[in-house]
N, C-alpha and C. Protein backbone atom coordinates (compact mmCIF):
# COMPACT_ATOMS: atom_id res chain seq x y z
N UNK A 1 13.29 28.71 -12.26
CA UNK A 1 12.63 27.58 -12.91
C UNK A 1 13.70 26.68 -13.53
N UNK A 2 13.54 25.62 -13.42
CA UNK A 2 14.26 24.02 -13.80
C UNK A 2 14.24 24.27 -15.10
N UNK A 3 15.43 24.11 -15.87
CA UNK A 3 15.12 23.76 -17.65
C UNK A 3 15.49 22.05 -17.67
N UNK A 4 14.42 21.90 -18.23
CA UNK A 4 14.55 20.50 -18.66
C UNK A 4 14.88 20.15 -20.45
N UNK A 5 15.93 19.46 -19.98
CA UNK A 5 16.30 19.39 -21.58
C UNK A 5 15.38 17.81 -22.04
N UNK A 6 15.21 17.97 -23.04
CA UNK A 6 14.50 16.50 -24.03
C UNK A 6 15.52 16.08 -24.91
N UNK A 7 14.93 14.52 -25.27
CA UNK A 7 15.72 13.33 -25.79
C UNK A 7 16.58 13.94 -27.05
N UNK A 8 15.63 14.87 -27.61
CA UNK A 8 16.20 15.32 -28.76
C UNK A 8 16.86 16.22 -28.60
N UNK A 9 17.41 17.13 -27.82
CA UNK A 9 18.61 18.36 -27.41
C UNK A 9 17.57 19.59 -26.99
N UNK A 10 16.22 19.94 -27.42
CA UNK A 10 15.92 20.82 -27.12
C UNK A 10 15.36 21.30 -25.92
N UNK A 11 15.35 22.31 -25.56
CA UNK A 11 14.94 22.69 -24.59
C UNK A 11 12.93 23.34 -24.01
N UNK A 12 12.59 22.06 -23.38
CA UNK A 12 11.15 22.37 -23.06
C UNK A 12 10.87 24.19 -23.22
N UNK A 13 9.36 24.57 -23.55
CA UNK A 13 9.11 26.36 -23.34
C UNK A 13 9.08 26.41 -22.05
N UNK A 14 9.13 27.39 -21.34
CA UNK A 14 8.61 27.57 -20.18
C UNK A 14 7.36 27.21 -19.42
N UNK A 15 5.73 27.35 -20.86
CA UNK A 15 4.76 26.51 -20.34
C UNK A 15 4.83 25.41 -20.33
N UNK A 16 5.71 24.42 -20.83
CA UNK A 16 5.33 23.00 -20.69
C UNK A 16 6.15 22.42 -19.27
N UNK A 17 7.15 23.27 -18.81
CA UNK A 17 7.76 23.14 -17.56
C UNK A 17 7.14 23.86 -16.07
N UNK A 18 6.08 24.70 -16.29
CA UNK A 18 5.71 25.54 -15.21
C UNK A 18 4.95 23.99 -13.89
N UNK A 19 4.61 23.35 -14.81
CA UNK A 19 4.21 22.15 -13.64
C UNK A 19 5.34 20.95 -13.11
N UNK A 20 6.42 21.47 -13.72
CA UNK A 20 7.09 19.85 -13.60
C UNK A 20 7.02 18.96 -12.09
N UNK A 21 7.12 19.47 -11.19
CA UNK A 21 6.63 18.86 -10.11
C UNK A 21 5.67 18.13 -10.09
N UNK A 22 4.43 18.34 -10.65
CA UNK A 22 3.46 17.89 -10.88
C UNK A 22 3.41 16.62 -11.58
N UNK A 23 4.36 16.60 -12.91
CA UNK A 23 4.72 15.65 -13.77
C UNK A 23 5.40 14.56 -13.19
N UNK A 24 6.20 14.30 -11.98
CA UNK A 24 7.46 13.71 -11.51
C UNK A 24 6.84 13.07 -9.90
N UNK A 25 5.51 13.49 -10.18
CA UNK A 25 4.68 12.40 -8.87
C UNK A 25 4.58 11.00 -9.21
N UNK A 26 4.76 9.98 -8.06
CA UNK A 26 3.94 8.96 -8.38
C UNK A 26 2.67 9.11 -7.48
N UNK A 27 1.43 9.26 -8.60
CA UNK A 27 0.13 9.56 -7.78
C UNK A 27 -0.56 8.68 -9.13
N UNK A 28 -2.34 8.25 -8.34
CA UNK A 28 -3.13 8.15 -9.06
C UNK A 28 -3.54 9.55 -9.75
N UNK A 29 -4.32 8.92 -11.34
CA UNK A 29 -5.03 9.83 -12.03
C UNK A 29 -6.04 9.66 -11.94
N UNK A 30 -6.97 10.74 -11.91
CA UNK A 30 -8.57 10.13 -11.50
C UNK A 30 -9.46 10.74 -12.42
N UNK A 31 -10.68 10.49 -12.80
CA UNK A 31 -11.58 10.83 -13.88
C UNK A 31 -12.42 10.30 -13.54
N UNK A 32 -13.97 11.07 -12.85
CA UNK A 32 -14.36 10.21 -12.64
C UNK A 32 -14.51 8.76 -12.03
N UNK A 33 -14.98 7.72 -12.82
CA UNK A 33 -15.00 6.50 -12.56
C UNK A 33 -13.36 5.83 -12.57
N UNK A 34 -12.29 5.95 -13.64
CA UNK A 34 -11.62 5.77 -13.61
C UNK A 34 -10.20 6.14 -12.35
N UNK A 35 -9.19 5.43 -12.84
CA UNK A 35 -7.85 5.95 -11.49
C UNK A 35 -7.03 5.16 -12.18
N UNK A 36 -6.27 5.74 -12.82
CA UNK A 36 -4.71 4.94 -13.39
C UNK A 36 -3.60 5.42 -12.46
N UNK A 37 -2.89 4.61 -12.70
CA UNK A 37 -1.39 4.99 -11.64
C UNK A 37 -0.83 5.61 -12.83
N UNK A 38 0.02 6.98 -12.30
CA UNK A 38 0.77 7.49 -13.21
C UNK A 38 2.51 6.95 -12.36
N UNK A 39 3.08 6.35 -12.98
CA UNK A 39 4.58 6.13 -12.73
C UNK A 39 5.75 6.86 -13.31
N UNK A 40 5.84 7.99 -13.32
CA UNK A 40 6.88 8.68 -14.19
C UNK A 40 8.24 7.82 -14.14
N UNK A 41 8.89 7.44 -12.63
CA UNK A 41 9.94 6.40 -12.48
C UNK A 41 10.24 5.47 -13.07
N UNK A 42 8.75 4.65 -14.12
CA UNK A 42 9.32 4.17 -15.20
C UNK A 42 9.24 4.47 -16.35
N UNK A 43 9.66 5.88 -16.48
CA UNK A 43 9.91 6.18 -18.10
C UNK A 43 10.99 7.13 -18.12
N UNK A 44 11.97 7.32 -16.98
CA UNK A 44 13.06 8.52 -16.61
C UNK A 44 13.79 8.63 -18.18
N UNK A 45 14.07 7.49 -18.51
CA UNK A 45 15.16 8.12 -19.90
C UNK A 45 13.95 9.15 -21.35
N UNK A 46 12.81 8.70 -20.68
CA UNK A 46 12.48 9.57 -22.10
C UNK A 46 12.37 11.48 -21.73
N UNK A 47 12.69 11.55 -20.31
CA UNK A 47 13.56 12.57 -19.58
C UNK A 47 14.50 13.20 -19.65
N UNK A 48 15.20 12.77 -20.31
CA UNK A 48 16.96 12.41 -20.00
C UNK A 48 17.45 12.06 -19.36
N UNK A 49 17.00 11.34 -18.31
CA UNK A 49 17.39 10.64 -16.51
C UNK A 49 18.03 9.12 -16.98
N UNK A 50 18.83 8.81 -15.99
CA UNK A 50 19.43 7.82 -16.43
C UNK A 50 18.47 6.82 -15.60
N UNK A 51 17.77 5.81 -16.26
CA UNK A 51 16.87 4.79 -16.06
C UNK A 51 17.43 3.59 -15.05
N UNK A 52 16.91 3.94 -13.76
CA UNK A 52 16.91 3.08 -12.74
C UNK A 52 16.04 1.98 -12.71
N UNK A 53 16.12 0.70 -12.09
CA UNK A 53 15.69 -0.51 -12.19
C UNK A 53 13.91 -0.20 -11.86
N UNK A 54 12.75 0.04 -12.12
CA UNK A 54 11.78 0.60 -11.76
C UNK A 54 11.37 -0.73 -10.45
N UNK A 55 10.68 -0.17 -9.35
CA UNK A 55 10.17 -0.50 -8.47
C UNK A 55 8.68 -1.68 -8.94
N UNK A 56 8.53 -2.46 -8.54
CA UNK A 56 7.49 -3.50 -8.73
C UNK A 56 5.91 -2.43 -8.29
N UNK A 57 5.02 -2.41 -9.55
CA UNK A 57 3.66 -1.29 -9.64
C UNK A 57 2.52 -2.67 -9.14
N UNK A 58 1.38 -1.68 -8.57
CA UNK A 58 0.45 -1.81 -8.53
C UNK A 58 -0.56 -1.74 -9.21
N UNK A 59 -1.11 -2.24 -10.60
CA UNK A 59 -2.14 -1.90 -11.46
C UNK A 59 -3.17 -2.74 -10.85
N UNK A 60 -4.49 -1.97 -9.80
CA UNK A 60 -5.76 -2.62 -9.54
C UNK A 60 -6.02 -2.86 -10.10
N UNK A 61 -6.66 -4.40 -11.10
CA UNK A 61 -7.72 -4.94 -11.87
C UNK A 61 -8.93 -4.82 -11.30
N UNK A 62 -9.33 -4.44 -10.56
CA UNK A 62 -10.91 -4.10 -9.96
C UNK A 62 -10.96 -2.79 -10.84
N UNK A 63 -10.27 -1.99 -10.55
CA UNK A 63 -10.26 -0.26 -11.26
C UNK A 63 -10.73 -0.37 -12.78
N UNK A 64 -10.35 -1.53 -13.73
CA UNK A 64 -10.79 -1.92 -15.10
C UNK A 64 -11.65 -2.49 -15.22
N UNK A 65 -12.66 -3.28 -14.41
CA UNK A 65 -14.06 -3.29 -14.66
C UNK A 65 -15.18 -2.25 -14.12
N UNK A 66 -14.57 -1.37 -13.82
CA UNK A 66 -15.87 -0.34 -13.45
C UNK A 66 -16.33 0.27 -14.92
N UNK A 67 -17.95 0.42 -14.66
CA UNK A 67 -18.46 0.84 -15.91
C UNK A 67 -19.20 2.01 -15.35
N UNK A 68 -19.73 3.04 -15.97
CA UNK A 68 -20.62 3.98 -15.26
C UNK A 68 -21.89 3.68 -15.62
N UNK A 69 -21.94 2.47 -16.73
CA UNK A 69 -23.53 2.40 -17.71
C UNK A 69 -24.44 1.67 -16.31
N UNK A 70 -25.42 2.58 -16.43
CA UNK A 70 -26.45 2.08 -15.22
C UNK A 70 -26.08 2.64 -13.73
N UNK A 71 -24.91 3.19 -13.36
CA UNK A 71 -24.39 3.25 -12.23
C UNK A 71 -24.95 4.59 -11.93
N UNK A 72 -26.06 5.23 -11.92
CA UNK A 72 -26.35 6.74 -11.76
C UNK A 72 -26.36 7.46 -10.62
N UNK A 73 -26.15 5.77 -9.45
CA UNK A 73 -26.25 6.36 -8.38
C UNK A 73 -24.96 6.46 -7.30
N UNK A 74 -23.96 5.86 -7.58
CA UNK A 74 -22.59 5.65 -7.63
C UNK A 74 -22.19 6.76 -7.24
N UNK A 75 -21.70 6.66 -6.06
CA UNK A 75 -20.83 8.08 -5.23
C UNK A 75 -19.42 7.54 -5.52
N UNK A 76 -18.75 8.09 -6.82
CA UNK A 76 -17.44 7.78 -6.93
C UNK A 76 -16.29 8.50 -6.17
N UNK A 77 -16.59 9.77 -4.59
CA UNK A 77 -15.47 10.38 -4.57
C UNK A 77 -15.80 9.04 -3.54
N UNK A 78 -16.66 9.10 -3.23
CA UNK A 78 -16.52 7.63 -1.96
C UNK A 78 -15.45 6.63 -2.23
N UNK A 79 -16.40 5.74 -3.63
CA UNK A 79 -15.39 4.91 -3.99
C UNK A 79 -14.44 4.65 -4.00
N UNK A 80 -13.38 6.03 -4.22
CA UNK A 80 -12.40 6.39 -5.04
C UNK A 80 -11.48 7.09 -3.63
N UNK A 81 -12.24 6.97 -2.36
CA UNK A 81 -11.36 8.23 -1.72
C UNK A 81 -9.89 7.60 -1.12
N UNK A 82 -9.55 6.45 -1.19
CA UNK A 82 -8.20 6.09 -1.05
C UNK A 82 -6.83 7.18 -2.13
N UNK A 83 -7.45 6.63 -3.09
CA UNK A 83 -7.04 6.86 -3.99
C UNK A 83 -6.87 8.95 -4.01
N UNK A 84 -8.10 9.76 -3.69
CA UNK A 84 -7.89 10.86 -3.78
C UNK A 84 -7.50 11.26 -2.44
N UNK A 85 -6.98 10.65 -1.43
CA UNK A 85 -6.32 10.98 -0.40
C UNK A 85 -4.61 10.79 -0.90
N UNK A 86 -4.73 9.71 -1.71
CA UNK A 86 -3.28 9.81 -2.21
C UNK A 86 -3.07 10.85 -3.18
N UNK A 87 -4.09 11.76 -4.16
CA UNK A 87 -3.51 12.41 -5.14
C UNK A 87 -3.21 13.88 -3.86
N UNK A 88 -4.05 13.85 -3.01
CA UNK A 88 -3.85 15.53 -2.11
C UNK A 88 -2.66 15.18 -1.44
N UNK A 89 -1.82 14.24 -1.71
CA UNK A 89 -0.37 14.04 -0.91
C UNK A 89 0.63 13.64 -1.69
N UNK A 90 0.40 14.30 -2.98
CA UNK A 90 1.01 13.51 -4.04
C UNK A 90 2.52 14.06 -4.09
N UNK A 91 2.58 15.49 -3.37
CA UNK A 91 3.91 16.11 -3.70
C UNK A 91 4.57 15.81 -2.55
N UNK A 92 4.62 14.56 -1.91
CA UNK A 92 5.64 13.43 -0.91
C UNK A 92 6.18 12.50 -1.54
N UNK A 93 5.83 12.40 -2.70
CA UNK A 93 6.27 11.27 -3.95
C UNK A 93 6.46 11.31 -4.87
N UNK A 94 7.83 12.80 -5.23
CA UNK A 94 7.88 13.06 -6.36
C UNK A 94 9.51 12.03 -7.03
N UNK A 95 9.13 12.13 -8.06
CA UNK A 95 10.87 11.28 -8.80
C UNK A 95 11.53 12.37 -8.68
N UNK A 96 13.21 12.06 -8.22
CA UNK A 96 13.97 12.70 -8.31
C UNK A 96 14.83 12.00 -9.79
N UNK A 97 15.35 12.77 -10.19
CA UNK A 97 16.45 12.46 -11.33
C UNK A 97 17.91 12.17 -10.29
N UNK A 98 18.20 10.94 -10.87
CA UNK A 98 19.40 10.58 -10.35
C UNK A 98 20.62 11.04 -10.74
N UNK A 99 20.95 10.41 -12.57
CA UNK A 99 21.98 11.15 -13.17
C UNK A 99 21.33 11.19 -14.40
N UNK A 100 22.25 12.42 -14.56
CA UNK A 100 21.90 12.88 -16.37
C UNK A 100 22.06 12.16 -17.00
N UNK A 101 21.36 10.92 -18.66
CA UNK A 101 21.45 10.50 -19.59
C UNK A 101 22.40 11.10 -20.41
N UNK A 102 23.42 10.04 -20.63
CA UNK A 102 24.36 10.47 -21.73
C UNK A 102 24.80 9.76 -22.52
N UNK A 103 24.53 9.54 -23.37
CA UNK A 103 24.87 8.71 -24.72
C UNK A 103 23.93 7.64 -24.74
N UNK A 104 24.98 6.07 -24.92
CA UNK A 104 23.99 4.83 -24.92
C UNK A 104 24.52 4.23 -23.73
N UNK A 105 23.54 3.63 -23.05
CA UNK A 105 23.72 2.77 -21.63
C UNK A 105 24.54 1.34 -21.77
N UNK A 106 25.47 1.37 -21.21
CA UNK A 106 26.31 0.70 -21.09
C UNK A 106 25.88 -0.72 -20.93
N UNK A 107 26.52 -2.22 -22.05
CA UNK A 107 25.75 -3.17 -21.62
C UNK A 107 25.53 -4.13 -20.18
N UNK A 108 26.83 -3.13 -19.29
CA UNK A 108 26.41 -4.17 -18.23
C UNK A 108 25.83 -2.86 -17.10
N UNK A 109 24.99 -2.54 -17.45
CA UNK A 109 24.35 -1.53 -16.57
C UNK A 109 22.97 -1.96 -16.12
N UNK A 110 22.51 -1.92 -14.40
CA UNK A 110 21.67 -2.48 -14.16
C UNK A 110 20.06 -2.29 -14.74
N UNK A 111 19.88 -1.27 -15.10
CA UNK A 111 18.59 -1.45 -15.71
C UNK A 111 18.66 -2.80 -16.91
N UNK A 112 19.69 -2.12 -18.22
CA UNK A 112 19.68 -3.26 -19.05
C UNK A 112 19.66 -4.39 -19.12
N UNK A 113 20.34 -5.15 -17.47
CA UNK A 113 20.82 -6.23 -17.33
C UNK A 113 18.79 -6.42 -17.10
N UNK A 114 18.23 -5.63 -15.97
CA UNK A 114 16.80 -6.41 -15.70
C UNK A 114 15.93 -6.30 -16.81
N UNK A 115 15.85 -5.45 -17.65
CA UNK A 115 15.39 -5.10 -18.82
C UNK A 115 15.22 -6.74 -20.00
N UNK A 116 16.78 -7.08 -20.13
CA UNK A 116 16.69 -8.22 -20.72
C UNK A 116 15.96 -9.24 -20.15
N UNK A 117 16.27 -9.64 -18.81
CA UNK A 117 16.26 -10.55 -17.84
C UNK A 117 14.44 -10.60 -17.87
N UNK A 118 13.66 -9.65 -18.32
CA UNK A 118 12.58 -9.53 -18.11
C UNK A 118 11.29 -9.85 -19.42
N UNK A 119 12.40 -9.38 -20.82
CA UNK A 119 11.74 -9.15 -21.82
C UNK A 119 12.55 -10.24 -22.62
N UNK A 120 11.74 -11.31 -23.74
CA UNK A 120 11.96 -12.39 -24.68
C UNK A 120 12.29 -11.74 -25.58
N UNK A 121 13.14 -11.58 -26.75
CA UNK A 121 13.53 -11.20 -28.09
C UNK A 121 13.00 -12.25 -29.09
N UNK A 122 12.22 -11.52 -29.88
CA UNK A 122 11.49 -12.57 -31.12
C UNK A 122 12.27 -12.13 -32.16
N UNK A 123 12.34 -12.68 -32.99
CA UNK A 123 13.10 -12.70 -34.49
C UNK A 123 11.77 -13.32 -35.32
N UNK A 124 11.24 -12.11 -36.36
CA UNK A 124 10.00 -12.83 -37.52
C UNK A 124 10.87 -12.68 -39.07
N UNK A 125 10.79 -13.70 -39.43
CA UNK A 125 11.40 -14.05 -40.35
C UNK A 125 10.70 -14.23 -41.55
């Protein structure tokens, strides 16, 4: 079994690692009516992975107006079966860790550079 170390030095228990595969998919989550994309690829440094430029996501806005109120008759695996054909193939799309996180990321390192390039800095005064 993989030990995965966290942001803070310690080392995950064994139950919170027995799935990590599982954790390191990019697959939909499904509930029901709902289906969020889970993207682990963009959150690698809270990993310890050194944070690669994340890939451009898909968030369906159709998926956020579904309601179930009134819908009683709604065959959601129907609805939904794109989506749960992608979660039964989910372990073809797992994140790999590139390099280990170590220290602070360097300022001309490509995530940071798109990071800025992406996000406005406010100053409230």
């Amino acid at each position: 079994m993989a030990t995965i170390h966290t942001k803070c030095g310690t080392n995950l228990s064994p139950t919170c690692v027995q799935d990590h595969a599982e954790w390191t998919v990019i697959a939909p989550l499904i509930c029901f009516e709902m289906v969020e994309r889970h993207f682990p690829n963009r959150c690698t440094r809270q990993f310890v992975w050194h944070q690669m430029v994340p890939e451009m996501c898909n968030s369906c806005t159709k998926l956020h107006s579904i309601s179930r109120k009134g819908d009683i008759l709604v065959n959601y695996e129907t609805m939904h079966q794109e989506s749960i054909d992608e979660w039964e193939n989910r372990m073809t799309k797992m994140v790999e860790p590139r390099i280990p996180y170590c220290g602070l990321m360097s300022y001309d390192d490509e995530y940071y550079e798109w990071y800025n390039d992406i996000h406005r800095a406010s100053l409230r005064i």
